[in-house]
Protein backbone atom coordinates (compact mmCIF):
# COMPACT_ATOMS: atom_id res chain seq x y z
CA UNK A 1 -15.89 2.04 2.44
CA UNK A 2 -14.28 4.16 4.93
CA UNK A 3 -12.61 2.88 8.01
CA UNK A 4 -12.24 4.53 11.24
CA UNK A 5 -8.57 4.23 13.15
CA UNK A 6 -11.07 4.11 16.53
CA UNK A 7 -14.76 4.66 16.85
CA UNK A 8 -16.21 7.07 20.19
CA UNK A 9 -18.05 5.35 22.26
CA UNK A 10 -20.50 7.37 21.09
CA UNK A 11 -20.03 6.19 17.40
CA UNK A 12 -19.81 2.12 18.25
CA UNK A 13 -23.34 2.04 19.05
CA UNK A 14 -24.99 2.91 15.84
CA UNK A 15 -22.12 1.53 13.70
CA UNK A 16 -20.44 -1.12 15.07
CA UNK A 17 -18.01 -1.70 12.41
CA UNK A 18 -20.85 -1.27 9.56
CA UNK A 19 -19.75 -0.72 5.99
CA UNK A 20 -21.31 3.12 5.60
CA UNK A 21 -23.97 5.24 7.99
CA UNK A 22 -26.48 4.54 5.44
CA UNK A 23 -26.22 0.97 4.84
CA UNK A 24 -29.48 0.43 6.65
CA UNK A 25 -31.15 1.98 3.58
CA UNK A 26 -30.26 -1.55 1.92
CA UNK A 27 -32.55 -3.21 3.92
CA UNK A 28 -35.56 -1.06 4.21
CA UNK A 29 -35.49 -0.60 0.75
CA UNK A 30 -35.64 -4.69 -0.18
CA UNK A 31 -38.43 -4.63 2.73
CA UNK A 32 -40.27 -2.08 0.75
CA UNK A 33 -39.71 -4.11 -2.25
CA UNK A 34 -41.39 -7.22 -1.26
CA UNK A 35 -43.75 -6.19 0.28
CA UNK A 36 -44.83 -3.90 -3.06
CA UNK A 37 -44.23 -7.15 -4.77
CA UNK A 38 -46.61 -9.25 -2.82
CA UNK A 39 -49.39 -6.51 -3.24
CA UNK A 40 -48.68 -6.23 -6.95
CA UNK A 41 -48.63 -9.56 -8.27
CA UNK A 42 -51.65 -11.90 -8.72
CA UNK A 43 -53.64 -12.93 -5.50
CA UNK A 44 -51.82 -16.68 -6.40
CA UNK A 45 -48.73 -15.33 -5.84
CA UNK A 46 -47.64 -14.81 -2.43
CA UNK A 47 -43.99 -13.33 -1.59
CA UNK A 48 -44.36 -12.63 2.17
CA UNK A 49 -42.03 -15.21 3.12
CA UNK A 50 -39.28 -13.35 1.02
CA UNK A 51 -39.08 -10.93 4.41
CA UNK A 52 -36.80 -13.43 5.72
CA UNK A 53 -33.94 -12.13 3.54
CA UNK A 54 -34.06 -8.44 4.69
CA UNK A 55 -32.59 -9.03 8.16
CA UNK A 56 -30.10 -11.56 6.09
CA UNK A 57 -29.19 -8.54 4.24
CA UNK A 58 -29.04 -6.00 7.37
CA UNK A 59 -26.85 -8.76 9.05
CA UNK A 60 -24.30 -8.60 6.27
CA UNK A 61 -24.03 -4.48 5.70
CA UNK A 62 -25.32 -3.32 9.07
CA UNK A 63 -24.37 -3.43 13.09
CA UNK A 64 -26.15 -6.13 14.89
CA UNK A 65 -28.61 -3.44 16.85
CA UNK A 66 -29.42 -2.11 13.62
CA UNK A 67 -30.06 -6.20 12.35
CA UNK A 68 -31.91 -6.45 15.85
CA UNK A 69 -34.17 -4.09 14.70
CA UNK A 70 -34.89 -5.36 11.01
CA UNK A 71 -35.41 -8.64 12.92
CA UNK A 72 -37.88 -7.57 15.07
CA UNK A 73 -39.75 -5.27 12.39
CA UNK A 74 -40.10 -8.38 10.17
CA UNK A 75 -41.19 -10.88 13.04
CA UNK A 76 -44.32 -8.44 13.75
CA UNK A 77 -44.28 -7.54 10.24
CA UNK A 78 -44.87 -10.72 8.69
CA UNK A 79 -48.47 -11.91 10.55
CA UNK A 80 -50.12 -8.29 9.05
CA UNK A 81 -48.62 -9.16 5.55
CA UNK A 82 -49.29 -13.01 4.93
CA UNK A 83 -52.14 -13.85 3.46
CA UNK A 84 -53.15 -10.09 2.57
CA UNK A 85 -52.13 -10.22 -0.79
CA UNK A 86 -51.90 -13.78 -1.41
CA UNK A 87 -52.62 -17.44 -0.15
CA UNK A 88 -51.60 -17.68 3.84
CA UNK A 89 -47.64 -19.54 4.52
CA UNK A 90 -49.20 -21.01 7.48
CA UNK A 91 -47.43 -21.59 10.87
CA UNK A 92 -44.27 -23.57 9.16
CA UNK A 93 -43.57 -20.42 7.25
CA UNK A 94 -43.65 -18.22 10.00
CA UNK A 95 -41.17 -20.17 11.71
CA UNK A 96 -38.86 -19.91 8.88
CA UNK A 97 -38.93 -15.97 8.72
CA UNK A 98 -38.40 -16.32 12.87
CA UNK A 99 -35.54 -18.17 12.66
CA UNK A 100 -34.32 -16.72 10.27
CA UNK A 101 -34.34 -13.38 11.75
CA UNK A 102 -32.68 -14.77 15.09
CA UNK A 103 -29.77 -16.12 13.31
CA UNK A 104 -29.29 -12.75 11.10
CA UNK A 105 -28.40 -11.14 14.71
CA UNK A 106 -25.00 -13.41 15.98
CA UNK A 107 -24.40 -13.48 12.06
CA UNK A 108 -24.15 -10.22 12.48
CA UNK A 109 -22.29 -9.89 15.90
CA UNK A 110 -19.77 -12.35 14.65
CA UNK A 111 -19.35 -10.05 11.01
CA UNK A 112 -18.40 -6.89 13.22
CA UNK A 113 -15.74 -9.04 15.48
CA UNK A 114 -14.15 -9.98 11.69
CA UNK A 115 -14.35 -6.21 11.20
CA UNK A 116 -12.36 -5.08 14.14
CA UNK A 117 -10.25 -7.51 13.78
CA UNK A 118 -9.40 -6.16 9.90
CA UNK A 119 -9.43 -3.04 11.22
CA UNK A 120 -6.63 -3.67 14.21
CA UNK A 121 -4.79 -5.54 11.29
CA UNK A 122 -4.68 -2.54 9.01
CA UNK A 123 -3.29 -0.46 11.90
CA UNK A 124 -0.55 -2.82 12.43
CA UNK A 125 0.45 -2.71 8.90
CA UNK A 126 0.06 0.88 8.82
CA UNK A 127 2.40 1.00 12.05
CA UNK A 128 4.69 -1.44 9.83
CA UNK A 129 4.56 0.90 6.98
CA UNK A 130 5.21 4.55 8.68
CA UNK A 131 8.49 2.13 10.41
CA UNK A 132 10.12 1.50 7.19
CA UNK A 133 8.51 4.55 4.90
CA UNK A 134 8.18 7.20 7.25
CA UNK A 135 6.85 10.22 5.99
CA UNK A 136 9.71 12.85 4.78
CA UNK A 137 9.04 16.21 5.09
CA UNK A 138 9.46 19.18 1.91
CA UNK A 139 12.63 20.46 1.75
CA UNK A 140 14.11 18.07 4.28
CA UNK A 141 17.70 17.90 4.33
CA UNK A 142 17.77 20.92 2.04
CA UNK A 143 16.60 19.21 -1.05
CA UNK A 144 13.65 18.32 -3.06
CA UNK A 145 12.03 15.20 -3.03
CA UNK A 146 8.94 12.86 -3.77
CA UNK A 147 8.23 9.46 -2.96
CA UNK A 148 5.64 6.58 -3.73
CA UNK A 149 5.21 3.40 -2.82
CA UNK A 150 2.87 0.84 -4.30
CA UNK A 151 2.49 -2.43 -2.43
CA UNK A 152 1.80 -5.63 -4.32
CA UNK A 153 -0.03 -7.07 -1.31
CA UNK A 154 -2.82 -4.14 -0.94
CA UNK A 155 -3.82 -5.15 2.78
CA UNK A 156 -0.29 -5.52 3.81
CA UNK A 157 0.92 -1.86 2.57
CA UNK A 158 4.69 -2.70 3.13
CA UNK A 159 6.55 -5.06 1.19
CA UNK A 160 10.58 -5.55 0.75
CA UNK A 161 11.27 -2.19 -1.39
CA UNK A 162 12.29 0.33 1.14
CA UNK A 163 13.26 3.99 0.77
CA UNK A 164 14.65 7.29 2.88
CA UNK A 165 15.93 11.00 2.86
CA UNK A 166 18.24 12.15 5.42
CA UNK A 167 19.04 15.33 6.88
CA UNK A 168 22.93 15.13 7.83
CA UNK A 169 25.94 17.40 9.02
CA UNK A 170 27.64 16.57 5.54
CA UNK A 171 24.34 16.98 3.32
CA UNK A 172 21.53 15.54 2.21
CA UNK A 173 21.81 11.68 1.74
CA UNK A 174 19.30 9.12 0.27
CA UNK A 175 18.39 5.71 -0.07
CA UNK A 176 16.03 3.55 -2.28
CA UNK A 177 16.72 -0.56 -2.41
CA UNK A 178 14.74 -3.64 -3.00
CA UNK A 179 15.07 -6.98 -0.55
CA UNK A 180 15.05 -10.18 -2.48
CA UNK A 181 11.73 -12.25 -1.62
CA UNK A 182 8.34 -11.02 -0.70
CA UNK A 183 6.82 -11.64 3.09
CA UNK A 184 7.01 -11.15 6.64
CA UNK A 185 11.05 -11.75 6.14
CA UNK A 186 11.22 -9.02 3.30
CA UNK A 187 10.17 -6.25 5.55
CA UNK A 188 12.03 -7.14 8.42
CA UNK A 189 15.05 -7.01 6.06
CA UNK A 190 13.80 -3.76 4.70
CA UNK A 191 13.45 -2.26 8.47
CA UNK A 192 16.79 -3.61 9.58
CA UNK A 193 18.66 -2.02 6.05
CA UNK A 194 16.67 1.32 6.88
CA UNK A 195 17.39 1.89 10.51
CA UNK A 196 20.80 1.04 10.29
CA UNK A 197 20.78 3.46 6.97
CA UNK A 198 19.25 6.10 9.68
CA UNK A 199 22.02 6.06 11.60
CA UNK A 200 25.05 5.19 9.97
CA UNK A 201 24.23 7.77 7.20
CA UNK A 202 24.05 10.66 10.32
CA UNK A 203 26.96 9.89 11.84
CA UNK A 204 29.57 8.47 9.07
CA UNK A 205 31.06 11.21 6.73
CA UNK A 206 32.07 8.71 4.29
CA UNK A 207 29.59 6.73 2.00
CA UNK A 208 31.95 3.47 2.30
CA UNK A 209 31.58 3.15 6.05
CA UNK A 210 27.85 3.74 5.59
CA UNK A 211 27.82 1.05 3.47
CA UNK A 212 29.90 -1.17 4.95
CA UNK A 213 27.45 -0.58 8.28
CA UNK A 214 24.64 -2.02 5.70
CA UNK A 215 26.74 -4.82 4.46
CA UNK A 216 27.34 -5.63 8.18
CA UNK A 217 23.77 -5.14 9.58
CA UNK A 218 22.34 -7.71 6.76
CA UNK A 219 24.87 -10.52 7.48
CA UNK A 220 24.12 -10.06 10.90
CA UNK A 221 20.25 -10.23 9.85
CA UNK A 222 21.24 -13.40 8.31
CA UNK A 223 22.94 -15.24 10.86
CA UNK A 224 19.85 -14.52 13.12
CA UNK A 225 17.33 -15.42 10.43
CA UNK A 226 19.30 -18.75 10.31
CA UNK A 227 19.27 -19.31 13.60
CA UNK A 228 15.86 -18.95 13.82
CA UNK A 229 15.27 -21.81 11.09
CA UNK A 230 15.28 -19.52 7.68
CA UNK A 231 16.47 -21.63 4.92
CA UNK A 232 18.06 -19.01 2.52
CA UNK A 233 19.63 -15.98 3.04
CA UNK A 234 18.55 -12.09 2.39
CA UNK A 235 20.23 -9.63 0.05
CA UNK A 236 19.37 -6.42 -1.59
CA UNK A 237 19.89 -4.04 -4.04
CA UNK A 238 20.06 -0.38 -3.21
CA UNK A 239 21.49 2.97 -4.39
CA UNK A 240 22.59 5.18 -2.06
CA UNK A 241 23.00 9.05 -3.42
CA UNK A 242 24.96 12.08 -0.75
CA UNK A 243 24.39 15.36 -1.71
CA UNK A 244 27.98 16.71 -0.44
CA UNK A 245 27.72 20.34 0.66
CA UNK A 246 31.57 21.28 0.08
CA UNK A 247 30.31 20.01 -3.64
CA UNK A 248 27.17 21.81 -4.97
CA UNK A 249 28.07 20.36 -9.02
CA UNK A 250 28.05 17.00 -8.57
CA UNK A 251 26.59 13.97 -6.08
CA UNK A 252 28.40 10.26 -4.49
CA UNK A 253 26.95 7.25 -5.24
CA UNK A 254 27.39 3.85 -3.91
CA UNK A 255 25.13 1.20 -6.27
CA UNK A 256 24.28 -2.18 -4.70
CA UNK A 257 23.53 -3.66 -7.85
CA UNK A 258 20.80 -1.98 -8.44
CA UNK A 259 19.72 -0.19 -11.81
CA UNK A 260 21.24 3.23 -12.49
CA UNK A 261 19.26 6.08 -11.34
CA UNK A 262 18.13 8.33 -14.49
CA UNK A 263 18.74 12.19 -14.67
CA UNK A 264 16.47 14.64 -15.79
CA UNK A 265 17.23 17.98 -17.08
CA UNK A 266 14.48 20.83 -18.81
CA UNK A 267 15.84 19.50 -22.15
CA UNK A 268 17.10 15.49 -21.97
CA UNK A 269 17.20 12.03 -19.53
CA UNK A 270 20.62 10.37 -18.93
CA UNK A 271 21.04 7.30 -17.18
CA UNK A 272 23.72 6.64 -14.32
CA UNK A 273 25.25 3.01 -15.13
CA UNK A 274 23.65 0.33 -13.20
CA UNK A 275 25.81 -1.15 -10.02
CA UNK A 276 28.85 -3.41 -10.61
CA UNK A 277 28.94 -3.78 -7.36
CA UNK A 278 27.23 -6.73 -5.45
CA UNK A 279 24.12 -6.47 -3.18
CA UNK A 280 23.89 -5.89 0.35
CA UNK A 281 24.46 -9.08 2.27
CA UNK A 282 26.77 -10.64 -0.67
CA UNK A 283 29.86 -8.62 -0.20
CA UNK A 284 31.68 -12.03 1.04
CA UNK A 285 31.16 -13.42 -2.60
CA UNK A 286 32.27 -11.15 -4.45
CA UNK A 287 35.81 -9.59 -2.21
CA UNK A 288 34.12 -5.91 -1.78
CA UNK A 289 31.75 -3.23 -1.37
CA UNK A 290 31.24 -1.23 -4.63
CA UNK A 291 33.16 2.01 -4.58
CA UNK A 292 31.90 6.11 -3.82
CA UNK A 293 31.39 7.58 -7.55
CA UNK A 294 31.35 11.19 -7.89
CA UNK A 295 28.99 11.89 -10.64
CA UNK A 296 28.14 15.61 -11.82
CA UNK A 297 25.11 17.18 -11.57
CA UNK A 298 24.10 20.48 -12.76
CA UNK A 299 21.35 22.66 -10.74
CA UNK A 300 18.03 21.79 -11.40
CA UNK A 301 18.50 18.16 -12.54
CA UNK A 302 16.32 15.75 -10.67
CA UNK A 303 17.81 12.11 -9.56
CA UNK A 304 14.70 8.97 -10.01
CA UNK A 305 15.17 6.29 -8.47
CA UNK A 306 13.02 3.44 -9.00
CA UNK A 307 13.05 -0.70 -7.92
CA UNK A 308 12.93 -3.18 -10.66
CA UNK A 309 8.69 -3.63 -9.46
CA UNK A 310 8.54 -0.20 -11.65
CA UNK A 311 10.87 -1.42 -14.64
CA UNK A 312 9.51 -5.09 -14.92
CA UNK A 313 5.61 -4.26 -14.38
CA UNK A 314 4.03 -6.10 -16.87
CA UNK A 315 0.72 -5.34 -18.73
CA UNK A 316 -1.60 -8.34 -20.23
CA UNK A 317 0.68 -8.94 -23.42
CA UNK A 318 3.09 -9.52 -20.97
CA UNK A 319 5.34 -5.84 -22.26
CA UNK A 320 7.44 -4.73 -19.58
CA UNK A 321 6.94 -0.75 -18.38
CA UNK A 322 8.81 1.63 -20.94
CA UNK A 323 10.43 3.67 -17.74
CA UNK A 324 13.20 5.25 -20.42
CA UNK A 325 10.62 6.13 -23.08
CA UNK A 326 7.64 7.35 -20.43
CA UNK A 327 10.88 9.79 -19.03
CA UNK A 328 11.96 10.67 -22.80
CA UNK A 329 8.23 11.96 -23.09
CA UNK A 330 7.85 13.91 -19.86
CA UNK A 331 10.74 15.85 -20.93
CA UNK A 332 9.21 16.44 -24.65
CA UNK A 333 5.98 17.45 -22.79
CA UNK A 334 8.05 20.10 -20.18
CA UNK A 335 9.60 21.26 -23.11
CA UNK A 336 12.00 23.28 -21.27
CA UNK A 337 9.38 25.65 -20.07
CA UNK A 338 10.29 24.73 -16.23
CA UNK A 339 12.25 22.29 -14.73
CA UNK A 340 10.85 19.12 -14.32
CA UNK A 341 9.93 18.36 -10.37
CA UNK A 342 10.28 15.75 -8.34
CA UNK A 343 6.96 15.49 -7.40
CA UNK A 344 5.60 15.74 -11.01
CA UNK A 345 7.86 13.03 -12.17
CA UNK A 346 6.58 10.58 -9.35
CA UNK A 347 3.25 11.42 -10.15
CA UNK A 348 3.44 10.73 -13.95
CA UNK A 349 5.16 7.58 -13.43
CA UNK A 350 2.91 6.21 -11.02
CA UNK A 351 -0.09 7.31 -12.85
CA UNK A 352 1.56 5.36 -15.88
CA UNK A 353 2.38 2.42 -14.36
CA UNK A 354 -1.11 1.91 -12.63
CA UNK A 355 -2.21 2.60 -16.31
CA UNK A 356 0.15 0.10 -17.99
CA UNK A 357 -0.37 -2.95 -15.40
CA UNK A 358 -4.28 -2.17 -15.34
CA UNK A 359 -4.03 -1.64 -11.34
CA UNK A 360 -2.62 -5.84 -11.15
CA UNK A 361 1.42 -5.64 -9.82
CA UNK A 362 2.75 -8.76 -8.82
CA UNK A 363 5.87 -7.11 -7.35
CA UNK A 364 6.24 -4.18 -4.74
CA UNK A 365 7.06 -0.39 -6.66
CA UNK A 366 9.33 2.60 -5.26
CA UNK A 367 9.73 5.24 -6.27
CA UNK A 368 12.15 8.55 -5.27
CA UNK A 369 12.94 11.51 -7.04
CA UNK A 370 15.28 14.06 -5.85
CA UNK A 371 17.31 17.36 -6.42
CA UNK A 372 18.83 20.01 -4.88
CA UNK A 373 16.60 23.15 -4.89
């Protein structure tokens, strides 16, 4: 099924929200089927009165001009066929196919309101996605990167995992972090870590005060949420990586408690530690935001970052995604023929974790890979 953003006025005519151009090839054909049935089958048998299904049928795949028309072509229809083939319905039939052909019509209408409205839905959570994800450009920032996002709720196409790459005056700097609890309240946490990532992260050289402007925005979040009758609070787990340009060998992180990022070379995968630090939003708990660690980082090597929907996706034994082992291979595979991509590591652990979890997730998945060209 393909959906249009906005239909021409030329377009809502014929289509009115219908499921394909050709879905009134449904009904004709179960028209032609009857009525081959009624002249096949003994003279006892009569299946006129079946016609009163095929303006059902239009009503549920077709526009309600197009179920107009089935309605009226099976109204005249059905005198010429009953009692051709087969014993005559009488009157009381006849009313049954008529009545049933002027309900298939507001059926119809009433179908194609429920469409739009989907359709105005999708475009707000489209809106709602291109907010928090936005599209990043290749190369932006001066490095390399690749992104997915797989949303538990398929219809909502945003969830609490949230993601960025930033073009600044002291290098590249990105973001990938995961908001505790699913919903509405999830992605407004998400948006309100991400915007205030947006600008912080231009206009702070150090990582610390960019991360004390997240620690700051969420508790802020928080208070309002309260206010506002939320019964717990927000926090999340993030990594934030800079790329510093008076630095080419080696990146800053800042981990929010989140697992450690993995590096891959042409010939091996390490694995940064995972944060000691404490979430966004819990830095009151625990005394302190987690430190800036310089880590090294040769040319070539590509940073993935992932949220624990990748690491914890679960297939129908109930075996959690082998992220380390799925890495170990793609390196095996590469060979150390050419380094390995950003964009070909996202798209070999996505493919595998759609393959492992059978297409079910239960938990939102991001995904960023990253390196400096």
């Amino acid at each position: 099924m393909r959906w249009r953003r906005r239909l021409t006025g030329a377009e809502r005519l014929p289509v009115l929200v219908q499921y394909g151009n050709r879905s009134w090839l449904v009904p004709t054909a179960l028209c032609a089927v009857i009525v081959g049935a009624d002249a096949a089958t003994p003279h006892s048998f009569a299946a006129a009165s079946w016609l009163v299904l095929v303006p059902a049928v239009a009503g549920g795949l077709c526009g309600p001009v197009v179920t107009a028309v089935f309605a009226v072509v099976v109204v005249a229809a059905y005198p010429l066929v009953d009692g051709r083939w087969g014993p005559p319905q009488g009157l009381g039939v006849f009313f049954l196919v008529v009545t049933g052909s002027a309900l298939a019509v507001p059926l119809s209408v009433l179908r194609a309101r429920a469409a739009r409205y989907v359709e105005r839905l999708r475009g707000a959570a489209e809106t709602t996605r291109q907010v928090v994800l936005r599209p990043v450009p290749a190369g932006w920032g001066g490095v390399d990167s690749a992104a997915r996002y797989l949303a538990a709720d398929v219809e909502a196409r945003v969830g609490g995992d949230f993601y960025d790459v930033l073009a600044t005056p002291y290098g590249a700097r990105v973001i990938l972090g995961d908001v505790q609890g699913k919903g509405l309240p999830a992605v407004s946490v998400a948006a309100a870590l991400v915007g205030s990532f947006r600008e912080a992260a231009f206009h702070e050289e150090d990582l610390a005060t960019v991360a004390s402007w997240l620690e700051e925005r969420l508790h802020r979040q928080n208070m309002l949420s309260t206010q506002l009758g939320a019964t717990e609070e927000r926090f999340a787990t993030a990594v934030i990586i800079g790329f510093p340009q008076d630095a080419p060998g080696e990146i800053a992180v800042v981990n929010f408690g989140h697992d450690g990022p993995h590096v891959l070379s042409r010939d091996r995968v390490r694995q940064l530690a995972a944060g000691q630090g404490s979430p966004i939003g819990l830095a009151h708990l625990t005394g302190g935001l987690p430190p800036v660690e310089r880590v090294p980082l040769d040319p070539g090597e590509t940073v993935l970052i992932v949220s624990d929907g990748v690491t914890e996706a679960r297939d129908r034994s109930g075996t959690f995604f082998p992220l380390r082992a799925r890495l170990d291979g793609l390196v095996r595979r590469a060979d150390g023929s050419a380094a390995i991509t950003p964009e070909g590591i996202v798209d070999d652990v996505t493919a595998a974790v759609l393959r492992h979890t059978g297409g079910r997730r239960t938990d939102d998945c991001a995904l960023l890979a990253v390196r400096r060209p």
